[in-house]
C-alpha atoms as a PDB file:
ATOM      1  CA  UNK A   1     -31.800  20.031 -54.099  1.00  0.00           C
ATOM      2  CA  UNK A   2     -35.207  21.776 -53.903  1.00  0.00           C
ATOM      3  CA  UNK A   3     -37.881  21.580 -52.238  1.00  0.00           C
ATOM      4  CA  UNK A   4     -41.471  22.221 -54.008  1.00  0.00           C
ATOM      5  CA  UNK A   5     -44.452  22.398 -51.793  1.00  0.00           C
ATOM      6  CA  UNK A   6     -48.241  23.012 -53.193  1.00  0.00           C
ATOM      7  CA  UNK A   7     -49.902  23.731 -50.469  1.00  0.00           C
ATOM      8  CA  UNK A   8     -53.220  24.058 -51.643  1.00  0.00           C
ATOM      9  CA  UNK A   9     -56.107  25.432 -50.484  1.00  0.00           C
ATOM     10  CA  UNK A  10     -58.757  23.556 -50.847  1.00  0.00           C
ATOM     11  CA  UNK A  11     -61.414  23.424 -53.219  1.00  0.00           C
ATOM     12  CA  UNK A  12     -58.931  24.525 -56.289  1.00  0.00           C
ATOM     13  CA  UNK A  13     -58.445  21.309 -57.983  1.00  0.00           C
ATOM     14  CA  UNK A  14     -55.975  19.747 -55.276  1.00  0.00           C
ATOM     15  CA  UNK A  15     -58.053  16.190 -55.717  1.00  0.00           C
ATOM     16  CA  UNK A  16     -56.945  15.939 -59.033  1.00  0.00           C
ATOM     17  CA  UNK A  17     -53.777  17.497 -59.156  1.00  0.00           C
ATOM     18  CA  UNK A  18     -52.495  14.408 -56.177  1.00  0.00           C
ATOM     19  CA  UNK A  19     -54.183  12.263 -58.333  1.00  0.00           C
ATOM     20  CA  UNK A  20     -52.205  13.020 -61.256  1.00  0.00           C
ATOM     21  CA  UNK A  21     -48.972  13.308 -59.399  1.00  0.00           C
ATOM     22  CA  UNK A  22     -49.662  10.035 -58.121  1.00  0.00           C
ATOM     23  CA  UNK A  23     -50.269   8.377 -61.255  1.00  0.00           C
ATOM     24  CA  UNK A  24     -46.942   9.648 -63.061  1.00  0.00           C
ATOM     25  CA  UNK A  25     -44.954   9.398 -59.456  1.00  0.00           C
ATOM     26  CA  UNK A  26     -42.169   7.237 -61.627  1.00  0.00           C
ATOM     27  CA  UNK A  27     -42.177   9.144 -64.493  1.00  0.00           C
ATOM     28  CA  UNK A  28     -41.397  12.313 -62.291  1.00  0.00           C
ATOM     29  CA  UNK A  29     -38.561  11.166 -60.625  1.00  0.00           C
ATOM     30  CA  UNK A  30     -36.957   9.231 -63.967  1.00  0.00           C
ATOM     31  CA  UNK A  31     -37.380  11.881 -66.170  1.00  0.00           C
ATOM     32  CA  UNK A  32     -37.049  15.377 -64.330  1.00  0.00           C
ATOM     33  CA  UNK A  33     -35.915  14.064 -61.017  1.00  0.00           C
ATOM     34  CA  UNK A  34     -38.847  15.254 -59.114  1.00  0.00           C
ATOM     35  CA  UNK A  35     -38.941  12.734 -56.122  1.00  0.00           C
ATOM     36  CA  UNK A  36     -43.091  12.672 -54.759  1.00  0.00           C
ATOM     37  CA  UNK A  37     -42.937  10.019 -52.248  1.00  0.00           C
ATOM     38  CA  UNK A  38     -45.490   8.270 -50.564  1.00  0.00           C
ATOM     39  CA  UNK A  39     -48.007   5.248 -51.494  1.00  0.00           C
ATOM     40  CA  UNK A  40     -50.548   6.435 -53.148  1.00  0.00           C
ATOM     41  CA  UNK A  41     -53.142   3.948 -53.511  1.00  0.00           C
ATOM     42  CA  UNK A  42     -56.234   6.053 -53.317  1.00  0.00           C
ATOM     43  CA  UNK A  43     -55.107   8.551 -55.615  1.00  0.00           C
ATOM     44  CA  UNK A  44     -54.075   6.673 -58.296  1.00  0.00           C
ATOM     45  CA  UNK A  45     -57.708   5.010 -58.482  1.00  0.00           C
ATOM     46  CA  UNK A  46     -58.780   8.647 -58.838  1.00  0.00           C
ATOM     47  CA  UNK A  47     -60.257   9.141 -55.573  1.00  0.00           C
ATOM     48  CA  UNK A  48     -59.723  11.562 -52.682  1.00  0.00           C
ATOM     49  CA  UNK A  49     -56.640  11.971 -50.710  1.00  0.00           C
ATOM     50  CA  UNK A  50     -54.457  14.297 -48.264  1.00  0.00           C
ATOM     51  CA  UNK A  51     -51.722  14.080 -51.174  1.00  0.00           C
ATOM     52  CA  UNK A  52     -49.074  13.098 -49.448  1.00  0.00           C
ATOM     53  CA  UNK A  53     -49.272  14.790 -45.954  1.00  0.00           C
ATOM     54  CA  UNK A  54     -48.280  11.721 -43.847  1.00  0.00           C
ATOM     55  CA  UNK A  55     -44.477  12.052 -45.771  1.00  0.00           C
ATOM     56  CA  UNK A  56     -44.395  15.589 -45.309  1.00  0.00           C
ATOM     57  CA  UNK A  57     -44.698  14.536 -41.363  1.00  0.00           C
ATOM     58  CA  UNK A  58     -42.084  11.898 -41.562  1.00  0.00           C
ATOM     59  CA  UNK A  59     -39.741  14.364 -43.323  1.00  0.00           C
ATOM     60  CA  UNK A  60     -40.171  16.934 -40.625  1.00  0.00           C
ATOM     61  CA  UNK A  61     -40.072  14.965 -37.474  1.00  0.00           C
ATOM     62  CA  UNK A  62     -36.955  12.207 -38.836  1.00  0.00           C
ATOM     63  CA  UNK A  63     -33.836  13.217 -37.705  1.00  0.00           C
ATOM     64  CA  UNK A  64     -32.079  11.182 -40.567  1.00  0.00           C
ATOM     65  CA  UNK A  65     -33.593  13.454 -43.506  1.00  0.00           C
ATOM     66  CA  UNK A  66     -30.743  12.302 -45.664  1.00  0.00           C
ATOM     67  CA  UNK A  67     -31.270   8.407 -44.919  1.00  0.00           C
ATOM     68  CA  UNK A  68     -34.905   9.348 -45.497  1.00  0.00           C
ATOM     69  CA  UNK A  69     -34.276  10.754 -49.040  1.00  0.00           C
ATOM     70  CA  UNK A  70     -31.877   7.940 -50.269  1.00  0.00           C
ATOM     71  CA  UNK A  71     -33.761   5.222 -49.406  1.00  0.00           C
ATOM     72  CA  UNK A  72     -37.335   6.897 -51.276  1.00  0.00           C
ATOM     73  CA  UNK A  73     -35.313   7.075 -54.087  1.00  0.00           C
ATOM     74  CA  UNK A  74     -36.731   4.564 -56.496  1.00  0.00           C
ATOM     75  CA  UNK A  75     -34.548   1.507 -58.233  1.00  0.00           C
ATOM     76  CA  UNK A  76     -35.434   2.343 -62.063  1.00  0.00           C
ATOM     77  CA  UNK A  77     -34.245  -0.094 -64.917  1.00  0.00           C
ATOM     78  CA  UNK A  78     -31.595  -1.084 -62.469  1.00  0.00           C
ATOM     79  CA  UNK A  79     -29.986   2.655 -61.830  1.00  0.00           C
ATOM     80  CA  UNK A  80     -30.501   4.732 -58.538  1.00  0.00           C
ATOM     81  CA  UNK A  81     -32.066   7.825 -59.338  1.00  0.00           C
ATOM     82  CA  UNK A  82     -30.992  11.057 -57.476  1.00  0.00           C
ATOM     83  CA  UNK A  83     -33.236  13.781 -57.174  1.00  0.00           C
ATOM     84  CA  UNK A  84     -32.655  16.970 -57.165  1.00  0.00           C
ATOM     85  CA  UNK A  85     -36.146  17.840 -56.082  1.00  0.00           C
ATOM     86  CA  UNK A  86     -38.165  16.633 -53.143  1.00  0.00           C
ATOM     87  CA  UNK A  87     -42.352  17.447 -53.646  1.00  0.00           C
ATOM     88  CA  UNK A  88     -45.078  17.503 -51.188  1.00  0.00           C
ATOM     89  CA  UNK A  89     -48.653  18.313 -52.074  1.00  0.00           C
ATOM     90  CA  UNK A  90     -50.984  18.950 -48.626  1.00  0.00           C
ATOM     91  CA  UNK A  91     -53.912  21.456 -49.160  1.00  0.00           C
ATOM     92  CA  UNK A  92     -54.237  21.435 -45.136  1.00  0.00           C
ATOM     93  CA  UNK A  93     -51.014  23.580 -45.336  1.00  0.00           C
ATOM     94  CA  UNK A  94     -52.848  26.790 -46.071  1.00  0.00           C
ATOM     95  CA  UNK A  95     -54.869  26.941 -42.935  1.00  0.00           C
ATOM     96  CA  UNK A  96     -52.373  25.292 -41.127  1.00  0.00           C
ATOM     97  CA  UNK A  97     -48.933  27.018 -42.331  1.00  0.00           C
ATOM     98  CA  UNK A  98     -47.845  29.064 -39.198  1.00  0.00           C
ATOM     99  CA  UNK A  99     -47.013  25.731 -37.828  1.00  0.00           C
ATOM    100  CA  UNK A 100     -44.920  24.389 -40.329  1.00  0.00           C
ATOM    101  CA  UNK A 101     -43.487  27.090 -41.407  1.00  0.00           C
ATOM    102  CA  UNK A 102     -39.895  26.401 -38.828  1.00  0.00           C
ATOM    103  CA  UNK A 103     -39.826  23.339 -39.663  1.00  0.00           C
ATOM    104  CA  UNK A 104     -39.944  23.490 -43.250  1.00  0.00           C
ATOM    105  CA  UNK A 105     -37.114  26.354 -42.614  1.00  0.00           C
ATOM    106  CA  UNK A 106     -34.972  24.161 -40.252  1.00  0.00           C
ATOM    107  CA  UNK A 107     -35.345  20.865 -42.155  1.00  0.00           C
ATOM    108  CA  UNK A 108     -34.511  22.248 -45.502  1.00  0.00           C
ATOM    109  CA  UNK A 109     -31.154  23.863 -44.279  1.00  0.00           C
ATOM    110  CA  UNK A 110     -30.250  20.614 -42.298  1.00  0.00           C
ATOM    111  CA  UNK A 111     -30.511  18.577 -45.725  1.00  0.00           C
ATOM    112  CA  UNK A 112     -28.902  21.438 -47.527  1.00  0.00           C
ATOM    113  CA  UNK A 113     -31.911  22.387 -49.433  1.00  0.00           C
ATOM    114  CA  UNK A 114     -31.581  25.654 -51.316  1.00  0.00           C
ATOM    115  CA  UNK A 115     -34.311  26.651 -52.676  1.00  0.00           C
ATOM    116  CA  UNK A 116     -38.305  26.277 -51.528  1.00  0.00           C
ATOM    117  CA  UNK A 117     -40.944  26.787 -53.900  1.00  0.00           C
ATOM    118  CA  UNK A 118     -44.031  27.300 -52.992  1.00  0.00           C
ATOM    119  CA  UNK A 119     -47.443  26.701 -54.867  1.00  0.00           C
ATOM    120  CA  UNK A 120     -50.461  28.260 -53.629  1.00  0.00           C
ATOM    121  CA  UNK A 121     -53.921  28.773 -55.336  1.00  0.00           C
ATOM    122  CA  UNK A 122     -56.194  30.497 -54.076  1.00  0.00           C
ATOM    123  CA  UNK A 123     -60.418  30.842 -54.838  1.00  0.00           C
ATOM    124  CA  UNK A 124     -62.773  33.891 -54.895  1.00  0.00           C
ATOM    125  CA  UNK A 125     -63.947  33.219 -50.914  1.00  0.00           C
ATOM    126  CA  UNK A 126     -67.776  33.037 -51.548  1.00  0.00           C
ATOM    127  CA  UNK A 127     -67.031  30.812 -54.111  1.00  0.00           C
ATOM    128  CA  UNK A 128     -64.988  28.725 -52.056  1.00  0.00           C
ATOM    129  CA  UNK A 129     -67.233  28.952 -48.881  1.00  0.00           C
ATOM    130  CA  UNK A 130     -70.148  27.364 -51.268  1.00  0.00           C
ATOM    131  CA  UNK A 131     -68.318  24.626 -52.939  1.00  0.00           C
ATOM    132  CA  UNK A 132     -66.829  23.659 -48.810  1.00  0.00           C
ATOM    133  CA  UNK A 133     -70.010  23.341 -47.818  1.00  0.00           C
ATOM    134  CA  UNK A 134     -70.736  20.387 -50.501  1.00  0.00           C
ATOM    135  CA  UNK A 135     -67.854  18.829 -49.067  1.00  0.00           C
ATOM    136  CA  UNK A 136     -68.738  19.706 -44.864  1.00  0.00           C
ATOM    137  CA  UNK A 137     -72.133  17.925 -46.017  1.00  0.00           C
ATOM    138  CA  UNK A 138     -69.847  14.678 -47.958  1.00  0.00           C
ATOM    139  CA  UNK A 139     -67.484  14.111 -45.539  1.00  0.00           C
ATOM    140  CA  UNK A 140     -67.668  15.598 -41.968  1.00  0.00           C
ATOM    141  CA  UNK A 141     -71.124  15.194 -40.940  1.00  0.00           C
ATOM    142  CA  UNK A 142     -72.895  18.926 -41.283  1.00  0.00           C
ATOM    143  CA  UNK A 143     -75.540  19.214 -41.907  1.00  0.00           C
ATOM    144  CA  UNK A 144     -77.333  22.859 -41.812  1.00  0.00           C
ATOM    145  CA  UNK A 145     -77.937  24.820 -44.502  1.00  0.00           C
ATOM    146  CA  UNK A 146     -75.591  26.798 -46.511  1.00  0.00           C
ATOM    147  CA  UNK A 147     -76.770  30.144 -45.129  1.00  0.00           C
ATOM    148  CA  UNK A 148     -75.881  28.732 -41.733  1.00  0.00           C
ATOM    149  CA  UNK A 149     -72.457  27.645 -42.876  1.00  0.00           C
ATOM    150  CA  UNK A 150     -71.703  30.679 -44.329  1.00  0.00           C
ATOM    151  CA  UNK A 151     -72.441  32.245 -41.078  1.00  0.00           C
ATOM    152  CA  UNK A 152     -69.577  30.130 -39.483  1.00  0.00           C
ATOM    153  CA  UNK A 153     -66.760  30.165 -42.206  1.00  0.00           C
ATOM    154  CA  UNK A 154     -63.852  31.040 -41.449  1.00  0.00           C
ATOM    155  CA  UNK A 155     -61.089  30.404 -43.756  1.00  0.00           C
ATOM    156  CA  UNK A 156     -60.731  33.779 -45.241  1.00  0.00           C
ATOM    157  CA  UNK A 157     -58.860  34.814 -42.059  1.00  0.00           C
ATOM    158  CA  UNK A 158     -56.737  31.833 -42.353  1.00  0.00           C
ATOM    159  CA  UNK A 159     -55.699  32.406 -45.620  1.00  0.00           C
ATOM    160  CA  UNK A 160     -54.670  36.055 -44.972  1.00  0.00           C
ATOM    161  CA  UNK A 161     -52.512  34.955 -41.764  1.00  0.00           C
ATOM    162  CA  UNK A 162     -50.684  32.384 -43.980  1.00  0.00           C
ATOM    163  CA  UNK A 163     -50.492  34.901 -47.090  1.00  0.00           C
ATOM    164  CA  UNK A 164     -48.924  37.501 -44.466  1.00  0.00           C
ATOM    165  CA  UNK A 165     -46.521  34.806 -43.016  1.00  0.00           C
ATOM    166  CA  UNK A 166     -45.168  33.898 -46.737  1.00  0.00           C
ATOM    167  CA  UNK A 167     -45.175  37.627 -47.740  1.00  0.00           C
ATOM    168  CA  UNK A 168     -42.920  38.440 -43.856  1.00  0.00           C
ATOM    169  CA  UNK A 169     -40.464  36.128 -44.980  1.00  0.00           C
ATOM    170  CA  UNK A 170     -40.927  35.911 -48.550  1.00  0.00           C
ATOM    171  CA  UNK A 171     -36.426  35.744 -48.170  1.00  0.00           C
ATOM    172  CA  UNK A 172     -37.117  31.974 -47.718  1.00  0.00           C
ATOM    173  CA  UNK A 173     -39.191  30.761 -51.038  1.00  0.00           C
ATOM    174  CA  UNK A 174     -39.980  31.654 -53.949  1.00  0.00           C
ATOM    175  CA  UNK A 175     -43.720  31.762 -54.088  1.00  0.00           C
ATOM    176  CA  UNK A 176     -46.155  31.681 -57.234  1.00  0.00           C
ATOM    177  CA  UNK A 177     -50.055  32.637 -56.815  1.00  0.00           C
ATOM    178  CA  UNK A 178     -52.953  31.596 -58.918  1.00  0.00           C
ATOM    179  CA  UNK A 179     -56.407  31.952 -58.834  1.00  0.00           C
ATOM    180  CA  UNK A 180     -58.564  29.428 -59.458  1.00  0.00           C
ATOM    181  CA  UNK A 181     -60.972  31.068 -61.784  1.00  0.00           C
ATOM    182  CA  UNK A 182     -58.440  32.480 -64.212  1.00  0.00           C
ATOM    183  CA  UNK A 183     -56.621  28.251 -64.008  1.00  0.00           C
ATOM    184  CA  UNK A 184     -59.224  26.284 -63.783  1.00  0.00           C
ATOM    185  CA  UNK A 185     -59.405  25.074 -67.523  1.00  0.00           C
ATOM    186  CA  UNK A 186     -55.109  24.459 -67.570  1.00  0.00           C
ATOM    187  CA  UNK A 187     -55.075  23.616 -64.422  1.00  0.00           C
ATOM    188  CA  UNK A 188     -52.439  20.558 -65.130  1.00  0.00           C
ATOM    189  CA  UNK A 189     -50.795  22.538 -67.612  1.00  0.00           C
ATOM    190  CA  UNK A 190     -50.106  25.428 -65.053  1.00  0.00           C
ATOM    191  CA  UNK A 191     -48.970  23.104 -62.471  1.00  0.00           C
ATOM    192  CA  UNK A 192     -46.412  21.113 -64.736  1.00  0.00           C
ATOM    193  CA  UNK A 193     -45.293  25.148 -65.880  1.00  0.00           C
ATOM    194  CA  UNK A 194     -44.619  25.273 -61.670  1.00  0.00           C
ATOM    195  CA  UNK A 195     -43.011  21.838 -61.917  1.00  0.00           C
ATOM    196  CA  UNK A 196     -40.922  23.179 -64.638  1.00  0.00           C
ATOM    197  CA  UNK A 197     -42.017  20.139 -66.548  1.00  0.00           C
ATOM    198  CA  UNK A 198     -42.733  19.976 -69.929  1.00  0.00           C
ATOM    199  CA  UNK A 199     -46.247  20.524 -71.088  1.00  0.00           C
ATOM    200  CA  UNK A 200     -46.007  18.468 -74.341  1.00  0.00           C
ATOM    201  CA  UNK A 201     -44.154  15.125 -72.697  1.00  0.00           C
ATOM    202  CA  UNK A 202     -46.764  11.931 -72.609  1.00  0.00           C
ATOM    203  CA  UNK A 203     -47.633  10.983 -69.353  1.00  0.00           C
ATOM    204  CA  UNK A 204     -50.063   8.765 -67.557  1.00  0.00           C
ATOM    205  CA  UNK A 205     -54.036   9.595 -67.287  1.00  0.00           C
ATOM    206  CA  UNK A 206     -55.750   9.577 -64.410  1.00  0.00           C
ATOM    207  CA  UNK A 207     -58.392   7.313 -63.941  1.00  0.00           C
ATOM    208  CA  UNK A 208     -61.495   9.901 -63.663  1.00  0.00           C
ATOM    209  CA  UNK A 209     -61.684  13.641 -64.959  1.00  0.00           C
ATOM    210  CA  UNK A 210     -63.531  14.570 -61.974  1.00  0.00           C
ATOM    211  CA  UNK A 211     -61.854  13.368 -58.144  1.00  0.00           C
ATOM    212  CA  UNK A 212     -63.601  14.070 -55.338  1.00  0.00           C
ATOM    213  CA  UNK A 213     -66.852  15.323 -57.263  1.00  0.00           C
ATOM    214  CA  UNK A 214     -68.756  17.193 -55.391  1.00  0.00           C
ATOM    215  CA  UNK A 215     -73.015  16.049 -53.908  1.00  0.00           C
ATOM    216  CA  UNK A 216     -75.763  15.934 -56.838  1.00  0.00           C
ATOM    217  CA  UNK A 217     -78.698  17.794 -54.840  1.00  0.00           C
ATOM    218  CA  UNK A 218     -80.591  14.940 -54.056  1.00  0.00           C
ATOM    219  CA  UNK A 219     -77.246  13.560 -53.010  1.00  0.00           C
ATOM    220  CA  UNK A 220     -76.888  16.462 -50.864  1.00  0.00           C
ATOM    221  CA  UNK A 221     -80.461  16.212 -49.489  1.00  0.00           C
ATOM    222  CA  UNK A 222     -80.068  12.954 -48.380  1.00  0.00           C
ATOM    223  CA  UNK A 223     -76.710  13.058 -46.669  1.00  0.00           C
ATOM    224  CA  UNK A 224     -77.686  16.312 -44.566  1.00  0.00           C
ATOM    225  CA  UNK A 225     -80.789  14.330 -43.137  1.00  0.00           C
ATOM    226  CA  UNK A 226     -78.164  10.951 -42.673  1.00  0.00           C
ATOM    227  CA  UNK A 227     -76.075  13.624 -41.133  1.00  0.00           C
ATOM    228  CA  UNK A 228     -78.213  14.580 -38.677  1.00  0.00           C
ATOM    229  CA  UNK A 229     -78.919  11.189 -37.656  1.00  0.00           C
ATOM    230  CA  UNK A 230     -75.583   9.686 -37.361  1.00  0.00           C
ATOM    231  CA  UNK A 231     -72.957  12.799 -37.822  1.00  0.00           C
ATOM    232  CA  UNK A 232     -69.782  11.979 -39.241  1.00  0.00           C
ATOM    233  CA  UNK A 233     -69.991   8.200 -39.881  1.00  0.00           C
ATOM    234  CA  UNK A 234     -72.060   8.640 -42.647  1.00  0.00           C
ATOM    235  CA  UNK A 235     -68.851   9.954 -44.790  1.00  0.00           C
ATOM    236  CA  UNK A 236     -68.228   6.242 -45.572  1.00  0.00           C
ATOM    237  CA  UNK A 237     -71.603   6.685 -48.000  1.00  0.00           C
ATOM    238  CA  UNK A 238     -70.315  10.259 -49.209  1.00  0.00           C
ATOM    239  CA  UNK A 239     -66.994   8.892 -50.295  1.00  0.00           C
ATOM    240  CA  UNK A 240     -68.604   5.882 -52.015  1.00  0.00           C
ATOM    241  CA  UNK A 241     -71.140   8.169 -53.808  1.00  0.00           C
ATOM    242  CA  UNK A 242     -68.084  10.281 -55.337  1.00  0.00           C
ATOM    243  CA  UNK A 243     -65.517   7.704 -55.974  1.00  0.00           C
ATOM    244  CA  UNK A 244     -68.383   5.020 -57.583  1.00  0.00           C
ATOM    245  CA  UNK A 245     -70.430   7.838 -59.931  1.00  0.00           C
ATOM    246  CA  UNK A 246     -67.295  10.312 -60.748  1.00  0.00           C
ATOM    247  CA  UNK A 247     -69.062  11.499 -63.763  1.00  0.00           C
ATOM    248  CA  UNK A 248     -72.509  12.564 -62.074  1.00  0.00           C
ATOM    249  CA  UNK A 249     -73.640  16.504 -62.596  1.00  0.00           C
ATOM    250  CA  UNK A 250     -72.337  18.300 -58.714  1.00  0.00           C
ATOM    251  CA  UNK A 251     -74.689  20.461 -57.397  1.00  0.00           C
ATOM    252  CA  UNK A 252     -73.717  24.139 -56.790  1.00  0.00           C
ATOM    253  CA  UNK A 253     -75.610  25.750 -54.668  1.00  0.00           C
ATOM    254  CA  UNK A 254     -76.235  29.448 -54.038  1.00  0.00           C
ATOM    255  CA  UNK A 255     -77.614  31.314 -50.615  1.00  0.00           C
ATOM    256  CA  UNK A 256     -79.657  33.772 -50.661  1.00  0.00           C
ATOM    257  CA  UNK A 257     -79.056  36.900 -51.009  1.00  0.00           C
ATOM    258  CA  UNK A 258     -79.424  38.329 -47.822  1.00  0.00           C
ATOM    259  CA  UNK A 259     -76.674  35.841 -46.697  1.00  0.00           C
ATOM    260  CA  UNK A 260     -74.255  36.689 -49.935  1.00  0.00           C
ATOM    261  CA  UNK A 261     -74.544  40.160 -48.544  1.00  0.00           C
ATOM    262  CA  UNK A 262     -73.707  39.749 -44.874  1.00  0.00           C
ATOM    263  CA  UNK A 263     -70.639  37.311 -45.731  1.00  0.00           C
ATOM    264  CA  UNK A 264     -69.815  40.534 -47.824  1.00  0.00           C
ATOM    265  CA  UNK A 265     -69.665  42.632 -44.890  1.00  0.00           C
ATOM    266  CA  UNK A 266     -67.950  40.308 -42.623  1.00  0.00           C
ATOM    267  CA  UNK A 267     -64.714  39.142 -45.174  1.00  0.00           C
ATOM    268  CA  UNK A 268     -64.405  42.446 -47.555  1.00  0.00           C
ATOM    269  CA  UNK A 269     -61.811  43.979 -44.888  1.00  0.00           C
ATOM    270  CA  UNK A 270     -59.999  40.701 -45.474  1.00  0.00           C
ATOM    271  CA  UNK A 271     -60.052  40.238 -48.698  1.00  0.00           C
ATOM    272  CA  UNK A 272     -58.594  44.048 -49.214  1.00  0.00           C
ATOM    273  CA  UNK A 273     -55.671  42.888 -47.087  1.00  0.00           C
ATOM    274  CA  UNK A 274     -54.991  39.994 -49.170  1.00  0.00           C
ATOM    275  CA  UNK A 275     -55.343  41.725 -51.975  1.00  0.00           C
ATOM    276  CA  UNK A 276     -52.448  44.226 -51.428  1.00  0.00           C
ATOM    277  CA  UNK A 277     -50.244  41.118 -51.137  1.00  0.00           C
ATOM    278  CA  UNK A 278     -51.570  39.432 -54.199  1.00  0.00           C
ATOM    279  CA  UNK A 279     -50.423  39.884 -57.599  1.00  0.00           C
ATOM    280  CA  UNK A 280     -53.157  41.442 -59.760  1.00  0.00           C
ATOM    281  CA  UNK A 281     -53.756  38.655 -61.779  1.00  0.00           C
ATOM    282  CA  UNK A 282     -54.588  36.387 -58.028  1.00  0.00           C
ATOM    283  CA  UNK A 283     -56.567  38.480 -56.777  1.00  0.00           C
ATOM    284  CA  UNK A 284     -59.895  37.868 -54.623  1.00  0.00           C
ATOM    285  CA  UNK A 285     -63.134  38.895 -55.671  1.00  0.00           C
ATOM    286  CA  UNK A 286     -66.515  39.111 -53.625  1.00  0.00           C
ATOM    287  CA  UNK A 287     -69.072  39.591 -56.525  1.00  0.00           C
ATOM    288  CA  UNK A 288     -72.590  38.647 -55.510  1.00  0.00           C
ATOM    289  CA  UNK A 289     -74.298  40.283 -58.854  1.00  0.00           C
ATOM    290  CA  UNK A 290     -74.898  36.700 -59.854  1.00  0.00           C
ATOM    291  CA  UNK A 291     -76.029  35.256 -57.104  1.00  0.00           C
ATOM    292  CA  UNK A 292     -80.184  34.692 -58.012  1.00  0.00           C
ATOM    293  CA  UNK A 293     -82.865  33.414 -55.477  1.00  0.00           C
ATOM    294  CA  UNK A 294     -83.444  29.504 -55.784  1.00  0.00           C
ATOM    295  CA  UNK A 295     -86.731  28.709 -56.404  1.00  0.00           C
ATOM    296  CA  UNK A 296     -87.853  25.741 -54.102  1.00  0.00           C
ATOM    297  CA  UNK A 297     -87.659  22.379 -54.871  1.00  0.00           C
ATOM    298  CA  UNK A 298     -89.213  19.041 -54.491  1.00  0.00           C
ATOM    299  CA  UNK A 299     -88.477  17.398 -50.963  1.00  0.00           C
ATOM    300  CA  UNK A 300     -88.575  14.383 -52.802  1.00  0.00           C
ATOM    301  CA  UNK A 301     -84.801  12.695 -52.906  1.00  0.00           C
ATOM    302  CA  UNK A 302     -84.250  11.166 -56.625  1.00  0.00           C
ATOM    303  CA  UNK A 303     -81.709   8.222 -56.661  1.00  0.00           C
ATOM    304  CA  UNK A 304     -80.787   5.749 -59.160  1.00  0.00           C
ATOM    305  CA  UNK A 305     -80.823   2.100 -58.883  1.00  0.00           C
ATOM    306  CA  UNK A 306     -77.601   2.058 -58.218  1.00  0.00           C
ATOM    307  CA  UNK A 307     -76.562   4.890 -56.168  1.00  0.00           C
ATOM    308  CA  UNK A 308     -79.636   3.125 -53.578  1.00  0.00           C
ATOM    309  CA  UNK A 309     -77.129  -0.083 -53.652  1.00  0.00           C
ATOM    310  CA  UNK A 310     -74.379   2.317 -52.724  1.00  0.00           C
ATOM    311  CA  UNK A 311     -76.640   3.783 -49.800  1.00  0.00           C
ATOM    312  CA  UNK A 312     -77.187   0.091 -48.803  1.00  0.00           C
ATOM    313  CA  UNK A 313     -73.889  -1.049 -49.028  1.00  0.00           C
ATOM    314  CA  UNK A 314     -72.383   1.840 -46.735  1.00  0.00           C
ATOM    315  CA  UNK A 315     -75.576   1.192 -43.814  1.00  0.00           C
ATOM    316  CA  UNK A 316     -74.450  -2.552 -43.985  1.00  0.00           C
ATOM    317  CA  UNK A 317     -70.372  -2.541 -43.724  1.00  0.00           C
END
């Protein structure tokens, strides 16, 4: 048996991705034995979710892995199907992989797992420090600006601990590295490549193209100043906004250049280190040439008729 992990990181299309895997659960274990296990009740509506995190846990803390195993197995037209591949998708793995890491090790060889593949995508960082800020705004209560978050970021140096930690003992799994921007239009199609499943079979569709959309700006506007008010009980309203109007236009927004430049200063020494463990095709970029002062706009807050019923909605349950 093997054991496939994608362990994210965040912000490089992990949303949809769970949601997919999800939605064609069945069809992965009947047809290419690929056992994802979990309910997954969130996902398959096409909303947000920690993939399936909590059965990651509950394989590395039960002491009966193999009892585990059998009995996730799922009863299909009245034959037991055997797996001979046990996934778990968790973006949180990235930033939090030097704690898994022995138990992945230690689990695997007590079920007599093989092989570990590992997944891992990873996103130009000033890119990915912008688009976590929509989502620090949606769903955790911040609410400062984005210069202000970018002053406080600190993933980067996550990411090149974990990236160090697969590369020390890269002996126990075979690991494959994307980056987003060179993916991002096959995303599914690279990911069923890593599945080693084929790319032409019919499968189920997701509910919505876009999961876990990102804030409009008026969107974005409105939950900073709900943030401030009420912190991190206002992600009720974020998560309604996303999962009710999947097909609204995100916002991306940009800091100024001063800001672009400083984050510059602070990550390149990183980025160089993750770099020389990268393949060439996955590697980081810090590229602020297109980065162009916003001008200002209206402090008025635009909503529809309908995304003021959401607002009202979330304030009353």
């Amino acid at each position: 048996m093997r054991l496939k992990l994608h362990i994210g990181h965040g912000k490089t299309g992990s949303s949809y991705l769970q949601s997919w895997f999800a939605c064609n659960a069945r069809l992965l274990l009947e047809k290419y034995g690929i056992l994802y296990p979990g309910q997954h009740h969130h996902a398959e509506k096409g909303h947000f979710s920690l993939g399936n995190c909590e059965e990651l846990d509950a394989f590395l803390c039960n002491h009966r892995v193999c009892d585990w195993i059998r009995q996730s197995s799922c009863l299909i037209s009245e034959r037991k199907i055997k797996p001979n591949s046990l996934f778990f998708s968790f973006e949180g793995l990235t930033r939090k992989f030097n704690l898994y890491q022995k138990k992945l090790v230690d689990r695997a060889e007590l079920v007599g797992i093989k092989t570990i593949d590992i997944l891992l995508i990873v996103r130009d960082p000033l890119e990915h420090a912008c688009s976590v800020y929509n989502q620090m705004v949606k769903r955790h209560g911040y609410y400062g600006s984005l210069d202000e978050w970018l002053d406080i970021y600190d993933f980067t140096d996550y990411l090149l601990k974990t990236i160090q930690e697969l590369n020390d003992n890269k002996n126990l799994w075979n690991i494959r590295v994307a980056n987003y921007k060179n993916i991002s239009s096959s995303l599914l199609d690279f990911t069923k490549s890593w599945l080693n499943i084929s790319t032409i079979d019919s499968f189920d569709q997701i509910p919505n193209f876009t999961v876990n959309r990102s804030l409009t700006y008026d969107e974005l506007h409105l939950m900073r100043i709900i943030n401030r008010k009420i912190g991190i009980k206002s992600r009720l309203l974020g998560e309604k906004l996303s999962n009710q109007f999947p097909n609204l236009n995100s916002y991306s927004p940009q800091p100024s250049i001063e800001s672009a430049k400083k984050f510059v200063d602070k990550w390149m020494a990183h980025v160089t280190s993750i770099n020389h463990l990268l393949p060439q095709e996955a590697q980081l970029g810090l590229d602020i040439s297109t980065i162009q002062e916003q001008p200002l706009k209206s402090d008025i807050i635009k909503l529809s008729h309908q995304q003021i019923s959401c607002l009202i909605d979330s304030i009353l349950n």
